[in-house]
Structures are given as structure tokens and as C-alpha cells.
Protein backbone atom coordinates (compact mmCIF):
# COMPACT_ATOMS: atom_id res chain seq x y z
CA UNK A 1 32.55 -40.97 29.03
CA UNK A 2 35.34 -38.56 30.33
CA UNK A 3 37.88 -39.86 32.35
CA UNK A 4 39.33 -37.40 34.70
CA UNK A 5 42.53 -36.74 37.15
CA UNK A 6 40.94 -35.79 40.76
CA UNK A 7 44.74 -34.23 42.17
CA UNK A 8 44.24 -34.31 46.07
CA UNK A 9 40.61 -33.97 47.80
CA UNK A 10 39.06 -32.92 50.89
CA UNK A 11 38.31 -35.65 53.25
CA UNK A 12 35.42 -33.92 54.11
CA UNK A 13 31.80 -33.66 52.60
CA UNK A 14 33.68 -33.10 48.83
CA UNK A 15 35.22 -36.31 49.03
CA UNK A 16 32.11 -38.02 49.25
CA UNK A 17 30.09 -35.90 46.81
CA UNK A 18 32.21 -35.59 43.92
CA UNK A 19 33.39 -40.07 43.28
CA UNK A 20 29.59 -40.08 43.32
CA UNK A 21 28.99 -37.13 40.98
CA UNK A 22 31.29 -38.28 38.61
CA UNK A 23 29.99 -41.86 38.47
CA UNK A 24 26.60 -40.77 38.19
CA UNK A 25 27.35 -38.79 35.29
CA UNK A 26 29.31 -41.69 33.58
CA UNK A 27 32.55 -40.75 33.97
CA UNK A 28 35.58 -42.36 35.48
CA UNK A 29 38.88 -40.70 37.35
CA UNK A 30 42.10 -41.32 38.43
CA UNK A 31 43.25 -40.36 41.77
CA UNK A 32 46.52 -38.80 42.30
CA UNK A 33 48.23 -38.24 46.40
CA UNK A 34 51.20 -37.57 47.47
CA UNK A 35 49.92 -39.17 50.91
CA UNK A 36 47.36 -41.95 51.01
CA UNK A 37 47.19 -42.42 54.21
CA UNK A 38 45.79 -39.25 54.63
CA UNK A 39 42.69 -40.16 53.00
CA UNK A 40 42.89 -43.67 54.88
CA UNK A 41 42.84 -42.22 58.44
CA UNK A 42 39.67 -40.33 57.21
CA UNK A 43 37.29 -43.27 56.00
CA UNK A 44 34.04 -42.68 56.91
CA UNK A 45 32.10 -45.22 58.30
CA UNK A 46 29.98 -48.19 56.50
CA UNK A 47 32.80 -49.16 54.02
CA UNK A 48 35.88 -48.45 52.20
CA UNK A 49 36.98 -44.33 51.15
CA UNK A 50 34.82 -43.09 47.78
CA UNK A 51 38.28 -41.87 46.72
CA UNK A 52 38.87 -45.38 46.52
CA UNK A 53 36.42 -46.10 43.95
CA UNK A 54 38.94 -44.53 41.60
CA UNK A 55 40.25 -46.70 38.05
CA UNK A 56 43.49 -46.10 39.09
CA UNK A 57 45.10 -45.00 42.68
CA UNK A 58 48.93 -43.39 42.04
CA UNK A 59 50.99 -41.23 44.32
CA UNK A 60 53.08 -38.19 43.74
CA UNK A 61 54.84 -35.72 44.79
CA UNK A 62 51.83 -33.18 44.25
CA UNK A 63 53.02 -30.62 46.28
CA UNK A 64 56.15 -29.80 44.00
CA UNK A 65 54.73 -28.61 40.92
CA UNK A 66 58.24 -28.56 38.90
CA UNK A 67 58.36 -32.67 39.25
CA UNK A 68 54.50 -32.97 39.00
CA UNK A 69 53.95 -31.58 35.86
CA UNK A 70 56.23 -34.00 33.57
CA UNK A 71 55.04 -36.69 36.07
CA UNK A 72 51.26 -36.00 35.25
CA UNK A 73 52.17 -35.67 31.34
CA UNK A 74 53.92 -38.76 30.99
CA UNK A 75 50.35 -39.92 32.70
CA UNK A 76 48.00 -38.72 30.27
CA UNK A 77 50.40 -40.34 27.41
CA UNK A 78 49.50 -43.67 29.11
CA UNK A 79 45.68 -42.68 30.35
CA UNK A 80 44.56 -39.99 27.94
CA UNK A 81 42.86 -37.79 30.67
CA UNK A 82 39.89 -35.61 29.37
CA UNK A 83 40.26 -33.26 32.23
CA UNK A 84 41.67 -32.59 35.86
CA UNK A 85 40.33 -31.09 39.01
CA UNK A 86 40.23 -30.78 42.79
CA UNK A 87 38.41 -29.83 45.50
CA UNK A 88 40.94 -29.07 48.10
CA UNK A 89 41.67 -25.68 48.01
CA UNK A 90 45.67 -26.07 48.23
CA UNK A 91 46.09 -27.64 45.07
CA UNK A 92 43.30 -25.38 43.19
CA UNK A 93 46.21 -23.36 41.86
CA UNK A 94 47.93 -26.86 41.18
CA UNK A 95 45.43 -27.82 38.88
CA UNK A 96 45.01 -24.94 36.57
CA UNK A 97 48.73 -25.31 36.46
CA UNK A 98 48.69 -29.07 35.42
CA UNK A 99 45.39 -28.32 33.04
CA UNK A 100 47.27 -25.43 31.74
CA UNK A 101 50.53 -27.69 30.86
CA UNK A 102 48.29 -30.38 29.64
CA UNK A 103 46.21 -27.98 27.35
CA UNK A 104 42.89 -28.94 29.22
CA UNK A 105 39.86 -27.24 30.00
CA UNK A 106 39.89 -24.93 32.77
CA UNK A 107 40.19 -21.09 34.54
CA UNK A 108 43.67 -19.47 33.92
CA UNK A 109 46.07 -20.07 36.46
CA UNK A 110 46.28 -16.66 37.37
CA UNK A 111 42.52 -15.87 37.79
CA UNK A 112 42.32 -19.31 39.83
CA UNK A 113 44.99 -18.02 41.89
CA UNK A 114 43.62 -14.08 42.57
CA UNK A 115 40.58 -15.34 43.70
CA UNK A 116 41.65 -18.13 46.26
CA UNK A 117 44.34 -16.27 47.64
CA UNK A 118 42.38 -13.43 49.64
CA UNK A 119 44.83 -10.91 49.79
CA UNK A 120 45.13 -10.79 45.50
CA UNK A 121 41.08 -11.27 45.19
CA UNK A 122 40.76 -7.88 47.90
CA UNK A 123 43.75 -6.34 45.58
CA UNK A 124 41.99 -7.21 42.50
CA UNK A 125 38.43 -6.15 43.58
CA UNK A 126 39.85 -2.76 44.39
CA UNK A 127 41.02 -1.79 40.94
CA UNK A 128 38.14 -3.16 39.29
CA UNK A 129 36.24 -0.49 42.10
CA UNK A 130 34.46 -2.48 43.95
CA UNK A 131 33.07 -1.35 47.28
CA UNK A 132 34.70 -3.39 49.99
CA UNK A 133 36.42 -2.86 53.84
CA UNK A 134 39.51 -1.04 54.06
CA UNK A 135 42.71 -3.48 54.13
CA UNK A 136 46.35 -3.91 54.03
CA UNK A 137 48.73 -6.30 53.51
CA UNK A 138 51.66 -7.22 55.76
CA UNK A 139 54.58 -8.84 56.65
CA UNK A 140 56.23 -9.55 59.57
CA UNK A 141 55.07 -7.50 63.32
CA UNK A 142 56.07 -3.90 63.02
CA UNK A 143 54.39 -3.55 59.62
CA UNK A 144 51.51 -5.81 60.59
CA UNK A 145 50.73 -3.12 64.03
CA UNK A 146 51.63 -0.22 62.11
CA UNK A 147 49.39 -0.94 59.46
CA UNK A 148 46.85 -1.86 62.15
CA UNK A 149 47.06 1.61 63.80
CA UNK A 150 46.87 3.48 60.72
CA UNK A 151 43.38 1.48 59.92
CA UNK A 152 41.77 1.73 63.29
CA UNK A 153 40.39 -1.17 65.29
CA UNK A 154 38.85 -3.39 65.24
CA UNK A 155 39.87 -5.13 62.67
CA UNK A 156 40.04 -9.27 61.16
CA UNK A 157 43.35 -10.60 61.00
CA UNK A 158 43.22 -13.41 58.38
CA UNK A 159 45.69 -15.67 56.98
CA UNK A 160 45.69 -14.85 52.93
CA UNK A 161 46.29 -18.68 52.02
CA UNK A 162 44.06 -20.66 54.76
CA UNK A 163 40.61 -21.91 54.47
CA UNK A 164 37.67 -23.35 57.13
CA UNK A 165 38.31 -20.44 59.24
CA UNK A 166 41.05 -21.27 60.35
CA UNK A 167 43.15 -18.38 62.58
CA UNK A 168 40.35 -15.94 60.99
CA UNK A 169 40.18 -13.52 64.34
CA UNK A 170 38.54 -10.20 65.34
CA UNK A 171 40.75 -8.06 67.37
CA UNK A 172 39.78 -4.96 69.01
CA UNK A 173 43.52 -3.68 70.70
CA UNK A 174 47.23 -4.25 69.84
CA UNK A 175 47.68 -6.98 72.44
CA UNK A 176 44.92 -9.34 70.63
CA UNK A 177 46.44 -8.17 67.14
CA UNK A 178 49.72 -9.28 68.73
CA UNK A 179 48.31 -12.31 70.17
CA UNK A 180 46.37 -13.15 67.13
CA UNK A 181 49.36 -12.59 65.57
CA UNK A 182 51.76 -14.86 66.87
CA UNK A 183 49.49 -17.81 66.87
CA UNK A 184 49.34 -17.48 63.17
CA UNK A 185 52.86 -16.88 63.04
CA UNK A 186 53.58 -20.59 64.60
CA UNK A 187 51.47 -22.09 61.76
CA UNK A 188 54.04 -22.13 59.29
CA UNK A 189 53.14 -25.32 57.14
CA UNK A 190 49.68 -25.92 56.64
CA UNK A 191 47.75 -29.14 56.74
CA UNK A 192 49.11 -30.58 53.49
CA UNK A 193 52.91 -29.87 54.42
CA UNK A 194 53.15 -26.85 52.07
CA UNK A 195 54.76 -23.59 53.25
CA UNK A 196 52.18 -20.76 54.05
CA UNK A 197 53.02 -17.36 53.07
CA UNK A 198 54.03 -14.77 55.62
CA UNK A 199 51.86 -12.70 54.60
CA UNK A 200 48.87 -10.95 56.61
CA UNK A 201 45.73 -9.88 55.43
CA UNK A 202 44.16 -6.88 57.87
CA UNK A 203 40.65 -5.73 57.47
CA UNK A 204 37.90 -3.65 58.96
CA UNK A 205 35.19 -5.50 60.41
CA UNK A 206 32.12 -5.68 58.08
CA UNK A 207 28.79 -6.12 60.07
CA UNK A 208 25.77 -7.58 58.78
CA UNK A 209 23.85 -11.43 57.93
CA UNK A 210 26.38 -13.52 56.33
CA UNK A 211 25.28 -15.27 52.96
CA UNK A 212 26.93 -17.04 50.12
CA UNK A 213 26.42 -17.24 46.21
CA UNK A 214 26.11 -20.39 44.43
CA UNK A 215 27.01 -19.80 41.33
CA UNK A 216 28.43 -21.47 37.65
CA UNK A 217 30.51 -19.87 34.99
CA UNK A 218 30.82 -21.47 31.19
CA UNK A 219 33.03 -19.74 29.12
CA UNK A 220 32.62 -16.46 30.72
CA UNK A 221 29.06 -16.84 30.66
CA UNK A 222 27.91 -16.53 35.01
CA UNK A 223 25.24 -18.92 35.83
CA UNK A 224 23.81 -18.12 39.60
CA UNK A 225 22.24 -21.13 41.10
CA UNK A 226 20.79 -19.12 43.99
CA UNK A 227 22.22 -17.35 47.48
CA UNK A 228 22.34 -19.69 50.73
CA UNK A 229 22.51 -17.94 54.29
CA UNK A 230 25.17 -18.52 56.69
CA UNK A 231 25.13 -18.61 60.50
CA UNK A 232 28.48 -17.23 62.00
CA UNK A 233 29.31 -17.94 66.20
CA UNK A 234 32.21 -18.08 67.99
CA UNK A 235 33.17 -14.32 68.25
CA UNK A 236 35.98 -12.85 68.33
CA UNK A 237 36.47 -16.44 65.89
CA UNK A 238 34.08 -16.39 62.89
CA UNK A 239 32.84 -20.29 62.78
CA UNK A 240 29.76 -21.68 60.71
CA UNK A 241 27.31 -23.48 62.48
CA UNK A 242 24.76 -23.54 60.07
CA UNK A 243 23.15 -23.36 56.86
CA UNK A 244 20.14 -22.77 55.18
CA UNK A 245 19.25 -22.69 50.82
CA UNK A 246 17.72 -20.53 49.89
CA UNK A 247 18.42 -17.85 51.91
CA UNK A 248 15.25 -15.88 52.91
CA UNK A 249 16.15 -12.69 50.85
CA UNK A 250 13.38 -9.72 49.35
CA UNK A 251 14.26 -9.71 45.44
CA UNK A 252 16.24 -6.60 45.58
CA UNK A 253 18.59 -7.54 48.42
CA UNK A 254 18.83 -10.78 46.24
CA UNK A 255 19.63 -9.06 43.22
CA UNK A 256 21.97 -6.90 44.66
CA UNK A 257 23.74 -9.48 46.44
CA UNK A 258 23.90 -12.11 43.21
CA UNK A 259 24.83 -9.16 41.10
CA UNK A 260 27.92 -8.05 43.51
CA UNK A 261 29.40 -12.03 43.81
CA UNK A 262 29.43 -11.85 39.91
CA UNK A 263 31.34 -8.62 39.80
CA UNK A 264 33.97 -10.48 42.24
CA UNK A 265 34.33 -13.41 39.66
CA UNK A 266 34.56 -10.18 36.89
CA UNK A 267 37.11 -8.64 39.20
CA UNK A 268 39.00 -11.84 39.89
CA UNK A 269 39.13 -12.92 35.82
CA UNK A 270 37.40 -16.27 36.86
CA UNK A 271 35.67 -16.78 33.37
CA UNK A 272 35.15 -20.62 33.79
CA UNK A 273 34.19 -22.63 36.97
CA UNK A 274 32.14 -23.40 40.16
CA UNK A 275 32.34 -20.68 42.67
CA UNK A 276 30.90 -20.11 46.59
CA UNK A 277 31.12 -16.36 47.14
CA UNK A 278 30.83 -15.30 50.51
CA UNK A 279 29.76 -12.03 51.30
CA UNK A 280 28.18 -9.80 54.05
CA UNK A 281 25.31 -8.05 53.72
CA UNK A 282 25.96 -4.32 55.15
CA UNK A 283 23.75 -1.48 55.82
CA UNK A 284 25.73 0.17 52.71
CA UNK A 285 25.17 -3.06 50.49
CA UNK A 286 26.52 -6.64 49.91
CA UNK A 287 30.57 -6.87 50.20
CA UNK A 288 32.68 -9.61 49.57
CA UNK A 289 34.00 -11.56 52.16
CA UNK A 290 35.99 -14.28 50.19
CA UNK A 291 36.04 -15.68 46.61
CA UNK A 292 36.12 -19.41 46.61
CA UNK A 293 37.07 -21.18 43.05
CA UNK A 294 35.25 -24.49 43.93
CA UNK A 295 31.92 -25.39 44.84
CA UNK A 296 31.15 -24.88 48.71
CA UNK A 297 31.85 -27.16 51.39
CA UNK A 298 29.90 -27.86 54.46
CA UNK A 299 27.20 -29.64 52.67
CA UNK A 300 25.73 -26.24 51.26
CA UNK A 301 25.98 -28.57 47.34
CA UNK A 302 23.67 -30.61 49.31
CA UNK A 303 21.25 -28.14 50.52
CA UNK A 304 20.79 -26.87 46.65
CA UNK A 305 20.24 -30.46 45.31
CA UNK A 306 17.66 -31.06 47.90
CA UNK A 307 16.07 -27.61 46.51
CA UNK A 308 16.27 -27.66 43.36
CA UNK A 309 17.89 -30.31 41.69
CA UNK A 310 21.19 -28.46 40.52
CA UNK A 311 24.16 -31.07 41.43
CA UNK A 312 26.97 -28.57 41.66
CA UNK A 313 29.71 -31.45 42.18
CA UNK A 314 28.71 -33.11 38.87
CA UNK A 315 28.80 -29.50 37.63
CA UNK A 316 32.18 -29.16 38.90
CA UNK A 317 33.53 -31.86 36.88
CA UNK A 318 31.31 -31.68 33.78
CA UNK A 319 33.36 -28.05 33.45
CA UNK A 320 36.92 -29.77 34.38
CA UNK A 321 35.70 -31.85 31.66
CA UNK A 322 34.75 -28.91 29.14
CA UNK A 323 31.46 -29.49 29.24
CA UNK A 324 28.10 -27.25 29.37
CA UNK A 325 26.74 -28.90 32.92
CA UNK A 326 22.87 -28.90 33.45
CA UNK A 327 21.48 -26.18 35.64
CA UNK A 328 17.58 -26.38 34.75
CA UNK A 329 15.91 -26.08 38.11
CA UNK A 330 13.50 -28.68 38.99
CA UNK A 331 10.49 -29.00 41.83
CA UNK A 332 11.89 -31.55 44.05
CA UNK A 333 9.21 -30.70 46.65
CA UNK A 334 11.58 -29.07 49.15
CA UNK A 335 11.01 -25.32 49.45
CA UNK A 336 13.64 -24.78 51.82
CA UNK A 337 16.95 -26.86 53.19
CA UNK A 338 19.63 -26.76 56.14
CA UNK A 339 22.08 -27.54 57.76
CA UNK A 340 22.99 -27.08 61.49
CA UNK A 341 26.40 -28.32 63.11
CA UNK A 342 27.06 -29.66 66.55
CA UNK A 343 29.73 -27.79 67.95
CA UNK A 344 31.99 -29.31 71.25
CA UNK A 345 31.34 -27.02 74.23
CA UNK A 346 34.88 -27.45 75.03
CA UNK A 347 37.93 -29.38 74.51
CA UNK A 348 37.88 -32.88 75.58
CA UNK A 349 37.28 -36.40 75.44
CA UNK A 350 33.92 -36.73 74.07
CA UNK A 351 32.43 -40.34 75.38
CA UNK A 352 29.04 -39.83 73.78
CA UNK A 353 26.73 -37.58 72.34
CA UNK A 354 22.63 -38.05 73.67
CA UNK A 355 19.44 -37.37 72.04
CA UNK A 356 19.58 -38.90 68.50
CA UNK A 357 16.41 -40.66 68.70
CA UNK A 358 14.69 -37.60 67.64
CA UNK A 359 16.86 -37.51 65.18
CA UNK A 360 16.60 -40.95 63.39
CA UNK A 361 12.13 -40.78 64.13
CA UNK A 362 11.89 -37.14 62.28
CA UNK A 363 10.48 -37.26 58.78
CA UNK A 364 11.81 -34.38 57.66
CA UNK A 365 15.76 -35.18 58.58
CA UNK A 366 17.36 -36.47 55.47
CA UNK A 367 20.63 -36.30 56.94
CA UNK A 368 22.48 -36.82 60.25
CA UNK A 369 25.97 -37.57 61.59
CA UNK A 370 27.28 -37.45 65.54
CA UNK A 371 31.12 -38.36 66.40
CA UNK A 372 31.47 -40.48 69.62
CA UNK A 373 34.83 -41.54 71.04
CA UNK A 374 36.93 -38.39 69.34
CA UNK A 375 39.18 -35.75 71.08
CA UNK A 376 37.82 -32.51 70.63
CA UNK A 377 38.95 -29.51 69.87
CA UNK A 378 38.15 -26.02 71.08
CA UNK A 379 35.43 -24.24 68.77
CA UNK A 380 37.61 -21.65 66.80
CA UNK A 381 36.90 -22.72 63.09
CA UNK A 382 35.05 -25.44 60.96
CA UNK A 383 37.38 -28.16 61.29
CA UNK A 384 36.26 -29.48 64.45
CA UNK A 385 32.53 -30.14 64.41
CA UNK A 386 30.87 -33.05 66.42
CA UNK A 387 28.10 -33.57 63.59
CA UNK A 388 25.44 -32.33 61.50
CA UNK A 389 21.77 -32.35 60.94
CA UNK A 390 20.13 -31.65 57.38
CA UNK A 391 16.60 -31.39 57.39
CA UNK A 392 13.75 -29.75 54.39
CA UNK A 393 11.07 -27.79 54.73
CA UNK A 394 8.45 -28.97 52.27
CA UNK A 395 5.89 -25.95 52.80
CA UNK A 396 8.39 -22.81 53.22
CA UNK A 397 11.60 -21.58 55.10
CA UNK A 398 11.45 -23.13 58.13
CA UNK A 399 13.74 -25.51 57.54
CA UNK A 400 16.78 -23.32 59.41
CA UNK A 401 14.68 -22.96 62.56
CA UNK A 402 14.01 -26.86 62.95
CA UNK A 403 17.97 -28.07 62.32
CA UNK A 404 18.57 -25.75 64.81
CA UNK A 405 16.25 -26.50 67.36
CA UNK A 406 17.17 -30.20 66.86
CA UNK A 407 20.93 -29.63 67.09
CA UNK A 408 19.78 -28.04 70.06
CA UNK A 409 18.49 -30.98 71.54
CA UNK A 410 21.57 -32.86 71.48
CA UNK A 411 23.99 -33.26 74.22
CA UNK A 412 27.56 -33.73 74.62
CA UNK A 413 28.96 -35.88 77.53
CA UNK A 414 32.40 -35.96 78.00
CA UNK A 415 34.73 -38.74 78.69
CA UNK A 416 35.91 -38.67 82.79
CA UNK A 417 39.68 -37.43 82.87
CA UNK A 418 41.63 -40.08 84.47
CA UNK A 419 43.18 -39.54 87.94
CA UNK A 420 46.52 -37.94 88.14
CA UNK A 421 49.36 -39.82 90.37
CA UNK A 422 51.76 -37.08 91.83
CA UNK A 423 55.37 -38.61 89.93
């Protein structure tokens, strides 16, 4: 039994997924925050946060990696850790740091870095010569328009060092670059209270399906688990509202497209690790959209478990731990899974959401979540969805087609907005 340091988590999907991965497999962990009540505000319903479930609960100062790494060694003096990890990307660069200093397994810090940080992974894909958009990198506006003109619009302004979306924005003239911009510009600390960096990351617009690779990588050695389609709304934002494993690929396209998210890890140096490659598949091929060191959010581990038995959590941590984590693909019955999300029409109060009956008498729902009572915010990336459906197709790939049509079903009603007295 390994006992492992989880620094930081999503309070998401992840947060649920991995306590129970690494239980199941017979481990134990210790949970390290600089800010509990972070994970307190976020416990779901039925009982008390899974990060909870933790041997031991300590705080730090986690985002200030010159007092967290004697901090976390006079730990492992006292708790002997076996391995550390998160699944938050802010501190993924944290933790091959703190495995580094405490001579545990893991990716080198530097090939952890390139590949969550999107403008180094774009850098690093280009000298290895890998087809991808045309980009540059900026700082500050004049550069940032400049560079902009020289590349043509329209482009996708993107934040190098943000995740779920977030201020990821098509622009098609200067005054959306500039508007685009300057809301990125007033998002100078990022959800965890660390410092974002100025910098920009500019690139053409690559048009075709969206899809991901699921894939696992011991010791250099890339394992794919299979590709999962993606279904992107919201232009000029680029939010996912669904998806579905595995996607419905020929064998070439799949091949190509498996083959391409392994160069990336190549290109990237990520010899050891979970990864959820995104990419877009182009009438001149597969191209990368993003490298992401971690296994994917939005349920997508789910989807795979339901298809084919892979748990890419327990994965995650059998690797933090050292480990060779099992892959062997079983018959679970599903053929197909997905995923759809509920998205607010608009900002608001939302009082309730209607026609979850259907969900709760459908056989072939596994999963289902609504959010009732909650302010919501406008639909511009992932964080704000209103709920999910999962459902599997036990006969083919269908199973896209009915989470959608039941998300579809569902209906938002908004809290009344109070009269307003003149003062």
C-alpha cells in the first residue's frame, strides 16, 4: 500500500474520482491546501468532501514553492510518502517540482511544464516539426496587434497559463482582438491567487471535429487508451457541451489522430504520465490543440471506464506512485458512452431546472446532476455548467445522440428579479 501526497485538487469531477481511485486500489494519501475552505464551499451533496477522506488534512503555503519544498520534506521525514500528485492544473508544475526535490517518481519538471503551458508545448512542437497553426507570442497591446496583423485574422487569442476555456476567444478584427484583449488583461491572478503571466498566445483558427486522446505513458513507453469526441458551442467562445468515448472514427483517421497526440507528448519530453490531448481534426490532418499532463476532466475518465474498463484516475496515481497501472481492456457491455452538459441560456438566478423525470426513469442514464438555486453565469467556458447527463449505448454509438436529446429536454426557469425602488 502506497501512501501518497494529493497537493491541491479540482473541486470538480477529479476530486471525486481520484479519493476513490486511490482507495480502491489500496492506497492511502495525505492532503495538502493552502486554502480549505476552498474545497469546503465546494462539497457536493449527500455527505462530507472525498478530499476529506484523506489520513491526514495539513495546510500550506502551496503556492510558494521556495517555502513548500522544505515544508513538504520535513513531511515525508515524518510520513514517508511513496509518491505525490495533483489534478489541478496550477500546481502540475508544483508537483514535479516537489517529486523532483523529494526524488519521487514522476515527468521532469520541465517536460511537465512545456506541455501545460500552451505557448512552450506550440514552441516545442514546432522544432520537433510538427504540423500545427501559425502562432506568436506576445506581450503587452502593440506587440499583441502587430503580431495579429502580420498573421491575418481571424485568429484565437488564448491565455498560455489558463484552463476550462477560460478567455479562449475567436476574433475576426482589431477591435475584438482589442476587446478580447483587455478582458484578459483584467484577469491578472487566477483562481488559486497565483499571478498569470502576461503573456499572449495568438493563433490561426483551425477548423474541423474536435476530439481528444486518452492516453498513458510508463517510462517512455505511450499507452493510448482510445480517442473521445468533443462537442464545441458558444462561438466566437469555444465551450464543451458534450462528450462521447469512443469517438466514431474510420481506422485511418484514428490512427492518424492517436499517432499525432503521441508525437506531441514526443515533442513536449512527457516520457511518464496520464495525458488528454486535444486536437482538431483538419482537412490537412489532426493538429494539436492543447497538451494536457493529467487525465481529462469533464467526466471523459468516466466515459472510458464505462467502455472499457481502463480507470485512468487509479492510473494516474499508480504512476505518481511508480507503478506499471493496468490498461487491459475489458467488455463491460457498453459499446459507446457520453456525456452532454446543461448550459444556462443566460445569466441569472436560476430557481429550477424541469424535466428530470425522464431522466431518473431512463435505463440507460447512469449518471445525472442539475443545479437549482445557483447564480449563473453567462456561457463563455466550462466553468459554469447547470448539469450533466451520462448515458451508454449498449448496441453501438448512439449514445451521443440520446444525452443530447435528453439534455435537450430539460428546461431552465429562472428566478423573478425583484422589483427595483427608485432611491
Amino acid at each position: 500500500m502506497g501512501h501518497l501526497l494529493l497537493i491541491e485538487s479540482w473541486v470538480g469531477a477529479m476530486s471525486t474520482l481520484l479519493p476513490r481511485a486511490i482507495g480502491e486500489a489500496g492506497h492511502r494519501f495525505t492532503f495538502l491546501t493552502r486554502d480549505l475552505h476552498h474545497y469546503l464551499r465546494a462539497t457536493p451533496p449527500g455527505g462530507p468532501h472525498p478530499l476529506l477522506s484523506a489520513e491526514n488534512v495539513l495546510t500550506a503555503e502551496t503556492n510558494d514553492l521556495a517555502e513548500l519544498l522544505p515544508r513538504v520534506a520535513r513531511l515525508h521525514e515524518v510520513f514517508g510518502f511513496d509518491g505525490v500528485l495533483s489534478s489541478c492544473d496550477y500546481y502540475l508544475g508544483t508537483v514535479a517540482r516537489v517529486a523532483e526535490h523529494l526524488r519521487l517518481p514522476g515527468a521532469s519538471p520541465g517536460a511537465v511544464e512545456r506541455a501545460y503551458r500552451k505557448d512552450l508545448a506550440r514552441e516545442a512542437m514546432r522544432a520537433a516539426g510538427l504540423p500545427g497553426p501559425a502562432f506568436a507570442v506576445t506581450e503587452g497591446w502593440a506587440a499583441t496587434a502587430g503580431a495579429a496583423a502580420e498573421l491575418g485574422y481571424p485568429l484565437v487569442l488564448k491565455p498560455v497559463d489558463l484552463c476550462a476555456g477560460m478567455y479562449v476567444r475567436k476574433v475576426s478584427d482589431e477591435a475584438e482582438l482589442r476587446e478580447a484583449f483587455l478582458a484578459l488583461e483584467g484577469f491578472p491572478v487566477n483562481a488559486r491567487q497565483q499571478p498569470r503571466s502576461p503573456a499572449v498566445l495568438l493563433e490561426e483558427v483551425l477548423v474541423g471535429e474536435e476530439v481528444s486522446v486518452e492516453t498513458v505513458t510508463y517510462r517512455g513507453e505511450t499507452h493510448v487508451i482510445g480517442v473521445t469526441d468533443k462537442s464545441v458551442v458558444g462561438d466566437p467562445w469555444f465551450v464543451e457541451n458534450g462528450h462521447m468515448f469512443p469517438a466514431n472514427l474510420d481506422a485511418d483517421l484514428r490512427r492518424a489522430t492517436e499517432e499525432t497526440a503521441v508525437a506531441a507528448l514526443r515533442a513536449v519530453g512527457l516520457d511518464h504520465g496520464v495525458a488528454h490531448t486535444e486536437l482538431k481534426l483538419t482537412p490537412d490532418g489532426p493538429r494539436i490543440v492543447e497538451i494536457n499532463p493529467r487525465p481529462a476532466g469533464n467526466r471523459i475518465t468516466e466515459l472510458v471506464r464505462r467502455v472499457t474498463g481502463v480507470d485512468l484516475p487509479m492510473a494516474f496515481a499508480e504512476l505518481a506512485l511508480g507503478n506499471r497501472p493496468a490498461l487491459a481492456q475489458v467488455d463491460t457491455g457498453a459499446r459507446s458512452a457520453a456525456v452532454s452538459f446543461l448550459l444556462p441560456p443566460r445569466a441569472g438566478l436560476v430557481d429550477r431546472v424541469h424535466g428530470t423525470e425522464a431522466l431518473a426513469a431512463d435505463p440507460d442514464v447512469v449518471e445525472w446532476q442539475v443545479k437549482d438555486g445557483v447564480q449563473a453565469g453567462a456561457a463563455t467556458s466550462n466553468n459554469n455548467y447547470l448539469g450533466h447527463v451520462m448515458v451508454v449505448d449498449r448496441h453501438g454509438a448512439g449514445a451521443r445522440t440520446h444525452a443530447e436529446r435528453l439534455v435537450g429536454g430539460l428546461r431552465v426557469e429562472y428566478a423573478t428579479e425583484p422589483d427595483r425602488c427608485p432611491a
